[in-house]
Protein backbone atom coordinates (compact mmCIF):
# COMPACT_ATOMS: atom_id res chain seq x y z
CA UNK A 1 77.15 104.32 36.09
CA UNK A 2 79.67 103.21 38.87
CA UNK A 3 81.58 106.16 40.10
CA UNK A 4 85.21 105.02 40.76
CA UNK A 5 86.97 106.39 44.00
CA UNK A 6 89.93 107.58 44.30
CA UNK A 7 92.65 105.20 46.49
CA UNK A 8 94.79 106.52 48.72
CA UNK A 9 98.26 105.97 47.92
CA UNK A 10 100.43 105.65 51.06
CA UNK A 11 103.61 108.33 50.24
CA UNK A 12 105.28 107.61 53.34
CA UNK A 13 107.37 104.71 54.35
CA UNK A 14 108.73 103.88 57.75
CA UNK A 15 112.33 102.94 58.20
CA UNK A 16 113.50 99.39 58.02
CA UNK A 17 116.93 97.90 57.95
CA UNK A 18 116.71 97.88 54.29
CA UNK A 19 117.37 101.63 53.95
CA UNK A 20 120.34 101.83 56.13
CA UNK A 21 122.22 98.87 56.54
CA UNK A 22 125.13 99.96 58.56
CA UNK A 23 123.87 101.11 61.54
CA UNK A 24 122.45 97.60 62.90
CA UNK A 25 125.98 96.44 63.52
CA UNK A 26 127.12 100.10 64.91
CA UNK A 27 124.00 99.74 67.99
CA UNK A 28 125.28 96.16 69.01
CA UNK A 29 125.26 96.31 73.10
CA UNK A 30 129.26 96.24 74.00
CA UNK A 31 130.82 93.40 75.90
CA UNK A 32 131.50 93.44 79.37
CA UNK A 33 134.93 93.56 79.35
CA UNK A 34 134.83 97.27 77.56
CA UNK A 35 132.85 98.59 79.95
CA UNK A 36 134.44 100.88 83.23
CA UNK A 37 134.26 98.91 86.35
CA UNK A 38 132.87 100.00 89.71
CA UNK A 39 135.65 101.27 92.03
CA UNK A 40 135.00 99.36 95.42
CA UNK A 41 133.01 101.83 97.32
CA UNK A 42 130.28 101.68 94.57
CA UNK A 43 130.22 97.98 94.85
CA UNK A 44 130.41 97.91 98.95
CA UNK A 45 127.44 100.33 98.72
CA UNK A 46 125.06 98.43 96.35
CA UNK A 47 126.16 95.21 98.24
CA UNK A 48 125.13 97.03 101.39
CA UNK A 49 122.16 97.76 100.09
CA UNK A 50 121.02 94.62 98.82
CA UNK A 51 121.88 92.81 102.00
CA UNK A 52 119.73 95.61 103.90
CA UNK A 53 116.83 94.98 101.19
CA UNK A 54 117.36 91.12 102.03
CA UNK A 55 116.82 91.49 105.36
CA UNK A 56 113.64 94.28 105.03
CA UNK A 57 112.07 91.79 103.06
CA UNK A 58 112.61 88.59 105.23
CA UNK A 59 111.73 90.74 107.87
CA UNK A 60 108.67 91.35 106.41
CA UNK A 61 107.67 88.28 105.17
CA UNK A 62 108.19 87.04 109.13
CA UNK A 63 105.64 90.04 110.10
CA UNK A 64 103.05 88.33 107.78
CA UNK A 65 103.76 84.98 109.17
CA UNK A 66 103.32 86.43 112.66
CA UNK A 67 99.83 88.13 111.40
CA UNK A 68 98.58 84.89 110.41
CA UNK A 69 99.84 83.16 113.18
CA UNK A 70 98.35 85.62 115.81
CA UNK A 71 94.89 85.83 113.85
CA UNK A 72 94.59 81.95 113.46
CA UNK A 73 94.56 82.03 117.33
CA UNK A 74 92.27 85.21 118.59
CA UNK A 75 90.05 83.50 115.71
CA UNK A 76 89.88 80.32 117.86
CA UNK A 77 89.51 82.04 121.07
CA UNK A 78 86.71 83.99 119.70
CA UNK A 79 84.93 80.94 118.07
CA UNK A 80 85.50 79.09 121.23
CA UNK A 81 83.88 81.94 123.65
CA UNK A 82 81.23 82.26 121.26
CA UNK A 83 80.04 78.97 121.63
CA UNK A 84 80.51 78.68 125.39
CA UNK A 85 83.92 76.39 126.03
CA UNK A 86 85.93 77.78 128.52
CA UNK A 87 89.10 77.89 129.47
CA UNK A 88 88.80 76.16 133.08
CA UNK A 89 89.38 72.91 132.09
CA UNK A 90 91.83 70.51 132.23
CA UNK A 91 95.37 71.50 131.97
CA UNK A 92 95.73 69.40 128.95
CA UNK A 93 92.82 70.73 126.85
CA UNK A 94 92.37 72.35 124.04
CA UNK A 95 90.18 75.09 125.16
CA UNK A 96 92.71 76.20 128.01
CA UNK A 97 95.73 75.96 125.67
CA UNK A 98 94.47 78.73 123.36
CA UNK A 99 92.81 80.93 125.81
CA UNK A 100 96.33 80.75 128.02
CA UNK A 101 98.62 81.93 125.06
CA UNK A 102 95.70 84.32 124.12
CA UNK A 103 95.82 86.00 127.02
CA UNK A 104 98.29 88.40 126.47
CA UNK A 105 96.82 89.77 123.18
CA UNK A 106 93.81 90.90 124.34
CA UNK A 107 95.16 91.84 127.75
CA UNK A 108 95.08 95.70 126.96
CA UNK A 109 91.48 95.22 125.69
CA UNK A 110 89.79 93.48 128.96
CA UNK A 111 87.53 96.05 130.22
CA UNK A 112 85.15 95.80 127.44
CA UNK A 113 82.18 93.69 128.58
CA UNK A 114 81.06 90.64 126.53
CA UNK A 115 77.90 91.12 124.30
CA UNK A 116 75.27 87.90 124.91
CA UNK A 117 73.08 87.02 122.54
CA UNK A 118 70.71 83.87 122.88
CA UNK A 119 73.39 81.59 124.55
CA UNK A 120 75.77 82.79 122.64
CA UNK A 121 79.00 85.15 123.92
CA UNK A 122 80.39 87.80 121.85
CA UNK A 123 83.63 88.73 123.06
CA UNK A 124 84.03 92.20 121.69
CA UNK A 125 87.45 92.92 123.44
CA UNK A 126 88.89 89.66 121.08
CA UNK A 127 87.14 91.17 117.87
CA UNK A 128 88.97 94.55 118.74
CA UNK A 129 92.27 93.13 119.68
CA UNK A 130 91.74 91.14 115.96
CA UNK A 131 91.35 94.19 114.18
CA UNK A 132 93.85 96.14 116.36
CA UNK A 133 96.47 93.78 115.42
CA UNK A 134 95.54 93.57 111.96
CA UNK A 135 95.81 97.22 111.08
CA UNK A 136 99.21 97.34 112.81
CA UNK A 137 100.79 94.81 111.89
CA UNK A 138 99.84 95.90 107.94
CA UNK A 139 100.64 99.35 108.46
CA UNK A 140 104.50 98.12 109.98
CA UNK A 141 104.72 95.65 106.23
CA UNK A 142 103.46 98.42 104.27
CA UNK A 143 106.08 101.29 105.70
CA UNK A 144 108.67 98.81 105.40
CA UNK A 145 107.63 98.10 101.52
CA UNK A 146 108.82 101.64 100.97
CA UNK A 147 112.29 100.77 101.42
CA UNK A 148 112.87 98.30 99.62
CA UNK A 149 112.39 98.94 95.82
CA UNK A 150 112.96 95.62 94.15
């Protein structure tokens, strides 16, 4: 003998439009032209502030180009002193072109003695200006995130 549940009968029904038909037209947004205006200061100070969060981001996305910029080259001096090309040569090479406008960069981090392995050169004091530069320059584009809130 089959035993016949019971189903459950669903008492409840949501809203819909069906059930109140009048208030879809009463929650229409309003137009524009009913709405209060801003008196001037209010729309000086939000124009102010979107110029100043134009600039803060610009300004940031120049500190990324910089990174990448600065990275690209301590990069190439450090592949270049790792594999032994130095930056004697002629005034038109390569070598001497990056390691002159690297200079600067790792200027506060000279007195750190190159590691040798094999024939190989480490240059520590370029890996540490690398990283140096890194976290600063991310730390700067991160604080100046915070302004901006777009």
């Amino acid at each position: 003998m089959k035993r016949q549940g019971r189903r459950s009968v669903d008492h409840y029904s949501l809203y819909n439009d069906g059930t109140e038909p009048i208030l879809s037209t009463t929650t229409t947004p309003m137009s524009p032209i009913f709405l209060p205006r801003e008196s001037w200061l209010q729309r000086l100070f939000r124009g102010i502030g979107t110029f100043l969060s134009v600039i803060i981001h610009k300004v940031n996305q120049l500190l990324g180009l910089a990174l990448a910029t600065l990275l690209l080259l301590l990069f190439t001096r450090f592949i270049l002193t790792f594999f032994g090309f130095s930056s004697d040569g002629g005034t038109l090479s390569f070598s001497y072109w990056v390691f002159f406008l690297s200079a600067p960069l790792v200027f506060p981090f000279r007195n750190i003695p190159p590691l040798l392995y094999n024939s190989y050169t480490i240059d520590v004091s370029t890996l540490i200006a690398i990283l140096v530069y890194a976290i600063g320059i991310t730390i700067v584009r991160q604080f100046l995130k915070v302004f901006v809130t777009r």
